[in-house]
C-alpha atoms as a PDB file:
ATOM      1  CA  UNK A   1       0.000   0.000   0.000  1.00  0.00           C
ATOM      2  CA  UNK A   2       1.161   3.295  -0.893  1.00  0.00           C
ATOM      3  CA  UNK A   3       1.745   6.388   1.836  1.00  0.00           C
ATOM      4  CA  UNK A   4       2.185   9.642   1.251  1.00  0.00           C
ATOM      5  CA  UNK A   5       3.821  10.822   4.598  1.00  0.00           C
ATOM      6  CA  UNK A   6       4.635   7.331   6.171  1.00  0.00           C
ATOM      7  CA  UNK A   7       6.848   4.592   6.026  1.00  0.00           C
ATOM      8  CA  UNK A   8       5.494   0.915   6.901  1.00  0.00           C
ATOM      9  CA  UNK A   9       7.686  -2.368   7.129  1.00  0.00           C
ATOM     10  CA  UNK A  10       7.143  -5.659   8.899  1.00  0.00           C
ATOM     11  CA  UNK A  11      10.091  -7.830   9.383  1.00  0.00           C
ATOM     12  CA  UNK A  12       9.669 -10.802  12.047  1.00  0.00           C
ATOM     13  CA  UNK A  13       6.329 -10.326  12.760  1.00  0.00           C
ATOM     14  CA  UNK A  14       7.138  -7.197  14.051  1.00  0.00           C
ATOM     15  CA  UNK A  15       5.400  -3.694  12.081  1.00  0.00           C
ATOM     16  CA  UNK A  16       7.650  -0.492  11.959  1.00  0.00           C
ATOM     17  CA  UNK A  17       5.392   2.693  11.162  1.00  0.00           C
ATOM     18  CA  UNK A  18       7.608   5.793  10.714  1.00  0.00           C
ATOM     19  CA  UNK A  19       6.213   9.455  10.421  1.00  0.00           C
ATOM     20  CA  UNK A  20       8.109  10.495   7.842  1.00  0.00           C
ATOM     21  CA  UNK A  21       7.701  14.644   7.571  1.00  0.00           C
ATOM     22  CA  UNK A  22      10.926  15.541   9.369  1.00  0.00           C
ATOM     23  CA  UNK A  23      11.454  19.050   7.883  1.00  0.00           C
ATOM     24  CA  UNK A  24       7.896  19.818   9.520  1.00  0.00           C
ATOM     25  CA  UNK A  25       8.849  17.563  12.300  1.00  0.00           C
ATOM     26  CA  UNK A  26       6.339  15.306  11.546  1.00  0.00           C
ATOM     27  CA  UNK A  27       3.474  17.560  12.560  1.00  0.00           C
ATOM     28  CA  UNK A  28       0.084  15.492  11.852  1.00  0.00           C
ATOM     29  CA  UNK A  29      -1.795  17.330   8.671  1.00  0.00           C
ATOM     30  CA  UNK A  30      -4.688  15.510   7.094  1.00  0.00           C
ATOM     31  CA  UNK A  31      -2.629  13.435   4.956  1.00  0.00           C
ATOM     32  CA  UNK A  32      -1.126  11.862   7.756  1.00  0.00           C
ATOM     33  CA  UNK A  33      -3.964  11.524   9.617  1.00  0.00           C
ATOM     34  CA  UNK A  34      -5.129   9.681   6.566  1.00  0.00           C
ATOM     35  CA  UNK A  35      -1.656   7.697   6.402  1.00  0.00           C
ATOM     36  CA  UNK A  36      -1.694   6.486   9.207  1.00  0.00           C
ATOM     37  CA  UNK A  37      -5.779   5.485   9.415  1.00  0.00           C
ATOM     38  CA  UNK A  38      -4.650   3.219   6.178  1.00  0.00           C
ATOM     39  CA  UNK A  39      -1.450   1.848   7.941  1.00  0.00           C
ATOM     40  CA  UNK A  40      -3.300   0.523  10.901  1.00  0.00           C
ATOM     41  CA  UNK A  41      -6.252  -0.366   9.202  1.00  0.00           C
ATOM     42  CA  UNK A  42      -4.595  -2.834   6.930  1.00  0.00           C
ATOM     43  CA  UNK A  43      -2.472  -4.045  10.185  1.00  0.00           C
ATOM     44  CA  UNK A  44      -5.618  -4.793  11.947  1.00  0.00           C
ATOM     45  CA  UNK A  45      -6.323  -7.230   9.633  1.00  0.00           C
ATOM     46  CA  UNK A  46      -2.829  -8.421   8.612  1.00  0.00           C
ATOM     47  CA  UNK A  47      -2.161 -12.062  10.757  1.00  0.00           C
ATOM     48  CA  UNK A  48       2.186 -11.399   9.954  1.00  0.00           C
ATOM     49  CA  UNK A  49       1.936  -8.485  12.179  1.00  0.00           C
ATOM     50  CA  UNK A  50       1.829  -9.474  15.980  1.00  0.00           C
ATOM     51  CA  UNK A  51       3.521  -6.277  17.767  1.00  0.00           C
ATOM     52  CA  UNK A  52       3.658  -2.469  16.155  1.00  0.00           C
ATOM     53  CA  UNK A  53       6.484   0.181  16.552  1.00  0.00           C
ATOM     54  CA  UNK A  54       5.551   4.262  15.750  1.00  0.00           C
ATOM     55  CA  UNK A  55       8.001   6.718  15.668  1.00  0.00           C
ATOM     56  CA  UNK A  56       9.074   9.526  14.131  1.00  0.00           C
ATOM     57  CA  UNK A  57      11.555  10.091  11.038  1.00  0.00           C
ATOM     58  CA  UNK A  58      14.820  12.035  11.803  1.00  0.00           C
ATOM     59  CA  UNK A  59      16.763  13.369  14.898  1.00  0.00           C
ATOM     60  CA  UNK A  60      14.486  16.055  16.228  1.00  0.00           C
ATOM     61  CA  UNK A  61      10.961  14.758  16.552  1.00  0.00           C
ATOM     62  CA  UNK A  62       8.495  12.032  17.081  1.00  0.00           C
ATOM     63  CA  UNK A  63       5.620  14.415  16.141  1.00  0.00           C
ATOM     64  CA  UNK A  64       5.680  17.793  17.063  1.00  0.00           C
ATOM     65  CA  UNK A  65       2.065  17.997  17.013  1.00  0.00           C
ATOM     66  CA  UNK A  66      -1.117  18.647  14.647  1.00  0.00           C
ATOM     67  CA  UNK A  67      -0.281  21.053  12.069  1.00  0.00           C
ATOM     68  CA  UNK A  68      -0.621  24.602  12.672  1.00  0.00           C
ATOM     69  CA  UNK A  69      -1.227  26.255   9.436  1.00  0.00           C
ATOM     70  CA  UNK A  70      -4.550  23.667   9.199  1.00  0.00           C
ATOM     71  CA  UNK A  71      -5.913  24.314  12.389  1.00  0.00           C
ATOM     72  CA  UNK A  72      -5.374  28.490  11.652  1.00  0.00           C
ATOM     73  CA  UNK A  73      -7.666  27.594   9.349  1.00  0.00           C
ATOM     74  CA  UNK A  74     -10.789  26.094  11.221  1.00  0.00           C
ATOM     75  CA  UNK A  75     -13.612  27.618  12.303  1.00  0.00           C
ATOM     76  CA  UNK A  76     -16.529  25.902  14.589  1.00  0.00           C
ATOM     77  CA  UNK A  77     -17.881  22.961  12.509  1.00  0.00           C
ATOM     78  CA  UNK A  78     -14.752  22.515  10.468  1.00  0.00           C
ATOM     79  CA  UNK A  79     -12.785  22.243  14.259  1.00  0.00           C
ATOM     80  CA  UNK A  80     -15.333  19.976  15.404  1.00  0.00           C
ATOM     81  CA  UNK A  81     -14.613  17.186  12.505  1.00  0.00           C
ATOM     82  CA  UNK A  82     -10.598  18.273  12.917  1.00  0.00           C
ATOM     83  CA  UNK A  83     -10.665  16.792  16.423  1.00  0.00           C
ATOM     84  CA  UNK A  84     -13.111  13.991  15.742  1.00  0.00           C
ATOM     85  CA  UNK A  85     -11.153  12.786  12.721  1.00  0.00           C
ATOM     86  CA  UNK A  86      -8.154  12.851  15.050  1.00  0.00           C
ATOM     87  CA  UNK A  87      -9.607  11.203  18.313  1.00  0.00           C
ATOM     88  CA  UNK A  88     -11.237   8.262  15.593  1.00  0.00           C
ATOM     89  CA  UNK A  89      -7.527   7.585  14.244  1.00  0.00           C
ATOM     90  CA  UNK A  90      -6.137   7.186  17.743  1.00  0.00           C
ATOM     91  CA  UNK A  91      -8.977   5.330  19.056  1.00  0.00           C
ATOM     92  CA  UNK A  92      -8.258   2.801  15.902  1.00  0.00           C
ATOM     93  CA  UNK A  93      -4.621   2.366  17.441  1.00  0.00           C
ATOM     94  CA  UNK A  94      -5.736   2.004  21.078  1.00  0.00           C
ATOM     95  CA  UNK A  95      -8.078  -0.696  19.862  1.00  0.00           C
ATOM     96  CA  UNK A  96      -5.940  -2.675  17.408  1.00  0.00           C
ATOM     97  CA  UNK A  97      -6.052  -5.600  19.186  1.00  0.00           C
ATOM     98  CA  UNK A  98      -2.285  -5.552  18.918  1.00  0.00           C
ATOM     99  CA  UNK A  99       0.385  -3.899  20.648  1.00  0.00           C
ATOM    100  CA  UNK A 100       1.793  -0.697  19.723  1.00  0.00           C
ATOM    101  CA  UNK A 101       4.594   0.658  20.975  1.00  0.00           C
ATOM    102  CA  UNK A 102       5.710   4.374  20.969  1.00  0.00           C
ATOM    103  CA  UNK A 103       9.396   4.750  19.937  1.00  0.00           C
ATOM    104  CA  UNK A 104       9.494   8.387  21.444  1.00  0.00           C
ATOM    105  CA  UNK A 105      12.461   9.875  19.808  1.00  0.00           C
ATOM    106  CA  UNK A 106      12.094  13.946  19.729  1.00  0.00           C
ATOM    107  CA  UNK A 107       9.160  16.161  20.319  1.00  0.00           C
ATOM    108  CA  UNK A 108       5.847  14.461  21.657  1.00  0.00           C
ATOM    109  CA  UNK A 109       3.869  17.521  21.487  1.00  0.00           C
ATOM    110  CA  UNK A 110       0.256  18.425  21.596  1.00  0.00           C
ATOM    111  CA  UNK A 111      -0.991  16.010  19.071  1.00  0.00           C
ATOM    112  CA  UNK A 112       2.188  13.821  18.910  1.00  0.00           C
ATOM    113  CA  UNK A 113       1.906  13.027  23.105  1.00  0.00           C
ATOM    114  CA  UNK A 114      -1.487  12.070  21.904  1.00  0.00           C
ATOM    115  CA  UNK A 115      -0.625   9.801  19.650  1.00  0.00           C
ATOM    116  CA  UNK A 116       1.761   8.222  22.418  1.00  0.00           C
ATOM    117  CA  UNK A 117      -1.059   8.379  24.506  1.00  0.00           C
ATOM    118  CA  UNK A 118      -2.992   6.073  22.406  1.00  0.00           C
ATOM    119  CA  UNK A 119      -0.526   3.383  22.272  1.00  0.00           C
ATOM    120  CA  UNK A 120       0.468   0.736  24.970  1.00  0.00           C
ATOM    121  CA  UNK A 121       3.293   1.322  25.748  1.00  0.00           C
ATOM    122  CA  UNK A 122       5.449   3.841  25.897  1.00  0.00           C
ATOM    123  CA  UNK A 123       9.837   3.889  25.243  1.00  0.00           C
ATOM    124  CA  UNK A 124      11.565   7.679  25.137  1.00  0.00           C
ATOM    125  CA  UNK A 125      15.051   9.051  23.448  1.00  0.00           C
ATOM    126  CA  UNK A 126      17.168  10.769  26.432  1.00  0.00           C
ATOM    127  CA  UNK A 127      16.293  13.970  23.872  1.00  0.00           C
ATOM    128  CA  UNK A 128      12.786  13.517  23.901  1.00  0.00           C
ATOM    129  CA  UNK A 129      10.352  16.027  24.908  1.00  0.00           C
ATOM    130  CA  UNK A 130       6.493  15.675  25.899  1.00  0.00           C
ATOM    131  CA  UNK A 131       3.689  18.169  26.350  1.00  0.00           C
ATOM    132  CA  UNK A 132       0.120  19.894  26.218  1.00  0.00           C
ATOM    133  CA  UNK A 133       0.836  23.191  25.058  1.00  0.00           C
ATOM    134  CA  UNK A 134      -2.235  24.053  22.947  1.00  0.00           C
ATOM    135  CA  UNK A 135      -3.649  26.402  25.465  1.00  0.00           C
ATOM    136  CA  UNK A 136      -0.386  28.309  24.355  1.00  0.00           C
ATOM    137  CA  UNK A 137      -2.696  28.721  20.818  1.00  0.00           C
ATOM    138  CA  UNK A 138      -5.994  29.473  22.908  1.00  0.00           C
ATOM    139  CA  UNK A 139      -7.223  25.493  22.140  1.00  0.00           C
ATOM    140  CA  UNK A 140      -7.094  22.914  24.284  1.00  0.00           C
ATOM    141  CA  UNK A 141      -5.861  18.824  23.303  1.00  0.00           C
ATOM    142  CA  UNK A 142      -8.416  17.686  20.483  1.00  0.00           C
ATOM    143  CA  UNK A 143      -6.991  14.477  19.941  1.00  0.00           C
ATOM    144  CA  UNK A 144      -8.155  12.701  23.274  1.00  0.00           C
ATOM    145  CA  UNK A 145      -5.321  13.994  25.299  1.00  0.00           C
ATOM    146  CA  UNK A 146      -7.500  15.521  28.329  1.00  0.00           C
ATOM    147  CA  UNK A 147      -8.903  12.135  28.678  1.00  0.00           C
ATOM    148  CA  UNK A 148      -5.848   9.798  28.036  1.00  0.00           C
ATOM    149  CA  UNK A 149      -3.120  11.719  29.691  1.00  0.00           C
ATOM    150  CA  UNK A 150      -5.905  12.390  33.136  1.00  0.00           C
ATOM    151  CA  UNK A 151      -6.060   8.318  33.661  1.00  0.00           C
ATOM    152  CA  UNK A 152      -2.574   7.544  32.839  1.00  0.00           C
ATOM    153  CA  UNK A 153      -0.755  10.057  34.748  1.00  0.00           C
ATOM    154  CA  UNK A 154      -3.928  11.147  37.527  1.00  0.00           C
ATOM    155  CA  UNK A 155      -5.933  14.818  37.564  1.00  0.00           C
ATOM    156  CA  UNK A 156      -3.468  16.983  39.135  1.00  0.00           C
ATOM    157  CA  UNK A 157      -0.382  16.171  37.247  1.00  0.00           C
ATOM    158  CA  UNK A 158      -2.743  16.127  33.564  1.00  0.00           C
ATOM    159  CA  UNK A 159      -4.134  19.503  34.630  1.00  0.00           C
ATOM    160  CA  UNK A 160      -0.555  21.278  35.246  1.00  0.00           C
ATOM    161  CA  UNK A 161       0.391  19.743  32.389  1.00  0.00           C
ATOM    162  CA  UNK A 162      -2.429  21.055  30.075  1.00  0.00           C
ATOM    163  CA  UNK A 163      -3.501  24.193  32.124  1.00  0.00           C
ATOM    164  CA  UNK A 164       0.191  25.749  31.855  1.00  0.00           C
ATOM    165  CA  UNK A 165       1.194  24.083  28.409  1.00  0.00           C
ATOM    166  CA  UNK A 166       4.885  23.297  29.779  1.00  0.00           C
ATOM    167  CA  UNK A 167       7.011  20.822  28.662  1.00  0.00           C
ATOM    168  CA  UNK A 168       9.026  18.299  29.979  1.00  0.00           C
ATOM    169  CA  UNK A 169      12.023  16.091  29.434  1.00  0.00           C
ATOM    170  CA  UNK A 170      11.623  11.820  28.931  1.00  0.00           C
ATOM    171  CA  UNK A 171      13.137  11.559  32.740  1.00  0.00           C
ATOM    172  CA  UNK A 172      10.480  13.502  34.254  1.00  0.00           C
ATOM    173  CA  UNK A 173       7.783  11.923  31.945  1.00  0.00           C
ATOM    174  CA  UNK A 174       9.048   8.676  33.124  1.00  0.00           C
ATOM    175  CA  UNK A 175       8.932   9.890  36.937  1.00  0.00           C
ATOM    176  CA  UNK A 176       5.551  10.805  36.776  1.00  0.00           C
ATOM    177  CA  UNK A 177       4.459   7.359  34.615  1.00  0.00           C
ATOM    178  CA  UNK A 178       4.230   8.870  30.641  1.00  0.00           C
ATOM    179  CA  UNK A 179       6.569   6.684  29.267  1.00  0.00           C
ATOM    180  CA  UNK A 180       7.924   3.456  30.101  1.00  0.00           C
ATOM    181  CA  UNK A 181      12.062   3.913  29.870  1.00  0.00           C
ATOM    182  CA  UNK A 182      14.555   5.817  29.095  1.00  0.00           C
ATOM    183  CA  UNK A 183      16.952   4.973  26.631  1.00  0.00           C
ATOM    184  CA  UNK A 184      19.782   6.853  24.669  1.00  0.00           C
ATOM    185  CA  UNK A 185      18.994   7.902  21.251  1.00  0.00           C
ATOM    186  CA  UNK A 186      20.997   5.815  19.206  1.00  0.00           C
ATOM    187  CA  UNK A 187      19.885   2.918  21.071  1.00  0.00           C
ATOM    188  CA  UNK A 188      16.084   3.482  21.187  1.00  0.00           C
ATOM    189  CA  UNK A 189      14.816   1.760  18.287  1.00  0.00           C
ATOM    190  CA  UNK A 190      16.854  -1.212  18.941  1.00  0.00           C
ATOM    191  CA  UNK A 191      15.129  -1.289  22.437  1.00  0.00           C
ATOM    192  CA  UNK A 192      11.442  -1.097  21.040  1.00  0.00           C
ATOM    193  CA  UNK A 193      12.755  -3.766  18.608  1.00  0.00           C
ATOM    194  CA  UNK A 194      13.712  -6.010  21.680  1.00  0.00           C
ATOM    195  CA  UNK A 195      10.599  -5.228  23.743  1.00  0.00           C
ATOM    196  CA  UNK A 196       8.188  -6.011  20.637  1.00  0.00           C
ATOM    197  CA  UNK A 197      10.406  -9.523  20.078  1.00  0.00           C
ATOM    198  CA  UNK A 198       9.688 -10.593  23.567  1.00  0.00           C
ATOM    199  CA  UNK A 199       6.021  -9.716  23.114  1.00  0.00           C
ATOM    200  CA  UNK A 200       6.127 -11.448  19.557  1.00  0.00           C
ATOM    201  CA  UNK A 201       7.091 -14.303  21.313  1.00  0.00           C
ATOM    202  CA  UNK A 202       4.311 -14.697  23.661  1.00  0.00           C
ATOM    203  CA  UNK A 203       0.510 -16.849  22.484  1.00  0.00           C
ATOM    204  CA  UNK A 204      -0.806 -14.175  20.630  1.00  0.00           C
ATOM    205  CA  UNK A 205      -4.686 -14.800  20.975  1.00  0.00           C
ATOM    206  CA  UNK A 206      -3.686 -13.942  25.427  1.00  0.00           C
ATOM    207  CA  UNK A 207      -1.722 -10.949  24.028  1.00  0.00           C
ATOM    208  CA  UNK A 208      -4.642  -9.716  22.021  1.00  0.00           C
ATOM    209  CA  UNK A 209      -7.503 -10.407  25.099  1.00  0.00           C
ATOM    210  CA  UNK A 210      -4.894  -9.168  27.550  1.00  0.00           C
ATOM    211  CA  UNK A 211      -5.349  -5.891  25.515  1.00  0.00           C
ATOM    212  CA  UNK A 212      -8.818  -6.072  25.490  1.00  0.00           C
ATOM    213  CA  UNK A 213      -9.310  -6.285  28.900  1.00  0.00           C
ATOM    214  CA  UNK A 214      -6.441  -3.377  29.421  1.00  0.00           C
ATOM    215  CA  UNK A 215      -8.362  -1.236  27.581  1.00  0.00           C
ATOM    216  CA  UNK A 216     -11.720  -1.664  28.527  1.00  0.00           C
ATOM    217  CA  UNK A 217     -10.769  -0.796  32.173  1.00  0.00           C
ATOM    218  CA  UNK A 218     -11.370   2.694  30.896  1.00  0.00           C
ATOM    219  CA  UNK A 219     -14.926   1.967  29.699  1.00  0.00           C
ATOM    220  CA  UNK A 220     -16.464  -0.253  32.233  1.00  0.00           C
ATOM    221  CA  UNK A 221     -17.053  -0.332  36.027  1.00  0.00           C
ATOM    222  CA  UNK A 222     -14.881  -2.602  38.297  1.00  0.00           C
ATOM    223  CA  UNK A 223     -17.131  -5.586  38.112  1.00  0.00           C
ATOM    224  CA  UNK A 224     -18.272  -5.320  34.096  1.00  0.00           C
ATOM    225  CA  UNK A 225     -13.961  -5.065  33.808  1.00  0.00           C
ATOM    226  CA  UNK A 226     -13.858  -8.234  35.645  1.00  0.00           C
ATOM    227  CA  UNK A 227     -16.301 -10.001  33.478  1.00  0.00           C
ATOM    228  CA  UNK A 228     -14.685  -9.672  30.928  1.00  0.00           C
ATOM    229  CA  UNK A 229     -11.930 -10.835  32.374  1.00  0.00           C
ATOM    230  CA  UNK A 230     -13.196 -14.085  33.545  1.00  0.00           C
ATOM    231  CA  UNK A 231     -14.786 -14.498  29.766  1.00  0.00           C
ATOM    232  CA  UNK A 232     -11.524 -13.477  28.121  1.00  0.00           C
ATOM    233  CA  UNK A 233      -9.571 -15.955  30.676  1.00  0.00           C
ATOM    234  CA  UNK A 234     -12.183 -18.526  29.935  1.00  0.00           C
ATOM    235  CA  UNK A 235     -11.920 -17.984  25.792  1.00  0.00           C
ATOM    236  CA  UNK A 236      -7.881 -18.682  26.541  1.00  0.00           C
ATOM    237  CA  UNK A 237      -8.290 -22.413  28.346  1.00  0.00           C
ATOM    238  CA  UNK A 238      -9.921 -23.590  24.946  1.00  0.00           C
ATOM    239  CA  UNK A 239      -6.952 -22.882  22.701  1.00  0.00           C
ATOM    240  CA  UNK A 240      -4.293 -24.588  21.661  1.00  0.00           C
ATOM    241  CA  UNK A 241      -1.353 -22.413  23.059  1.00  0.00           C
ATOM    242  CA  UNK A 242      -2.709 -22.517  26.755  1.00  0.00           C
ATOM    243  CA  UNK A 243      -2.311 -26.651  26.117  1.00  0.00           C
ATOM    244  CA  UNK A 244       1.107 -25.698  24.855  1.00  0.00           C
ATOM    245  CA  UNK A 245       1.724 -23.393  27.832  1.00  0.00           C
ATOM    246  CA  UNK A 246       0.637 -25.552  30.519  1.00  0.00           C
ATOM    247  CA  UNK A 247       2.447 -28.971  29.212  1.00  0.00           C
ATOM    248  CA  UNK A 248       5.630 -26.833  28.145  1.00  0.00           C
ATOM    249  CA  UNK A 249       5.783 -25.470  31.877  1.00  0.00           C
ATOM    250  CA  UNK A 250       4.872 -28.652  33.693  1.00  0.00           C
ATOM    251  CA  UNK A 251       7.670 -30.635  30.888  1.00  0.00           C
ATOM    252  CA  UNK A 252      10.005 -27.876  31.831  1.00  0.00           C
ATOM    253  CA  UNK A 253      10.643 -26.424  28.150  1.00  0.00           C
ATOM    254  CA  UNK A 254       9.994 -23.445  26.014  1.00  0.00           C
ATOM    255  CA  UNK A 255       6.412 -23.188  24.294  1.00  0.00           C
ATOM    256  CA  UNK A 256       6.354 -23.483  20.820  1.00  0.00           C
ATOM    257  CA  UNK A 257       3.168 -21.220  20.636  1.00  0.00           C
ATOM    258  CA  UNK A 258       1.090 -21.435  17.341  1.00  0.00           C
ATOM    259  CA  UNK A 259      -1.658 -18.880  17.890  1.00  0.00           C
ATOM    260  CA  UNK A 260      -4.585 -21.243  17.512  1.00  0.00           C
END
């Protein structure tokens, strides 16, 4: 499939989506938007990909944010579809059913920590940079980062963040639970590449209802959360790879997981 501001590969099993605008540091325009709704369209569907890297091309950032010479351009009803097109694309990667990971390597700002936001997990460049800093442009996150960045970091530290607009570096992101690690630049990508490997690794259908249930905690009450659980759990004991599982760790060997 062909991209216009993207770059998609999948070598063992593993998915590498790079943003690929780095003289406008990768801001998200509609193009992209519509990239990268494609990208992860197609992955959704595509039974070589288990595990999904993002990140941005170049040295400076992983997306700088939405792009400003668009949203200049909105007024009311044309802002409203701007941030629901957005919040649709991001809820598409949230939901994949597969992990994503966020290769953080520059500037995760305003709509680019969104897009972080919206994946699993989260791995930073020493040089990276987060933050909210749309009310800087007399807007506030459009994307879903008032919702995503409130549960993932808690109220108070999501309102500083987005009532001030200031930024901060990958350690103090990490501190207060943003990203994941911490790595130095040069050996970021190789990291993500060994963290989605390990996950490759794993039975795939408990990987994909793991998510599930992950994600729903956001949508349901305690007790709806764990009934899914129990049903997800359940849906695992009748497939091949938890027989695979259970003999390989009662034999004392490594599982030779098939994803059935």
């Amino acid at each position: 499939m062909d991209y216009k501001n993207i770059f998609f590969e999948v070598k063992n099993n593993i998915g590498l989506v790079t943003i690929n605008r780095p003289e406008k540091l990768n801001a998200l325009n509609d193009e992209t938007l519509d990239d990268l709704k494609k990208c992860f369209s197609s992955i959704k569907e595509d039974y070589a990909v288990n595990v999904v890297i993002i990140t941005g091309a170049g040295e400076k950032a992983f997306v700088a944010g939405a792009d400003i010479s668009e949203i200049h351009k909105l007024n009311v009803i044309a802002a409203k579809h701007f941030s629901e097109k957005g919040q649709s694309v991001f809820n598409l990667i949230e939901k994949l059913g597969k992990p994503v990971i966020a290769a953080i390597n520059g500037y995760a700002l305003g709509g680019g920590c969104e897009l972080a936001l919206a994946c699993h997990i989260r791995v930073a460049s020493e040089t990276a940079k987060f933050g909210q800093p749309e009310v800087n442009l007399g807007i506030i996150p459009g994307y879903g980062g008032t919702q995503r960045l409130t549960r993932l970091v808690n109220s108070g530290r999501a309102s500083e963040l987005i009532l001030t607009g200031d930024i901060i570096d990958a350690n103090e992101a990490m501190r207060i639970g943003l990203v994941n690690k911490v790595y130095p630049s040069t050996e970021l990508i190789a990291e993500a590449i060994k963290l989605a490997e390990k996950i490759s690794s794993k039975a795939q259908i408990a990987v994909s209802m793991s998510l599930r249930s992950i994600v729903s905690c956001d949508e349901l009450s305690e007790t709806e959360g764990q009934n899914l659980e129990s049903g997800m759990f359940a849906l695992c004991c009748g497939t091949e790879d938890f027989k695979e599982g259970t003999s390989a760790f009662l034999e004392k060997r490594k599982p030779n997981f098939t994803n059935q």
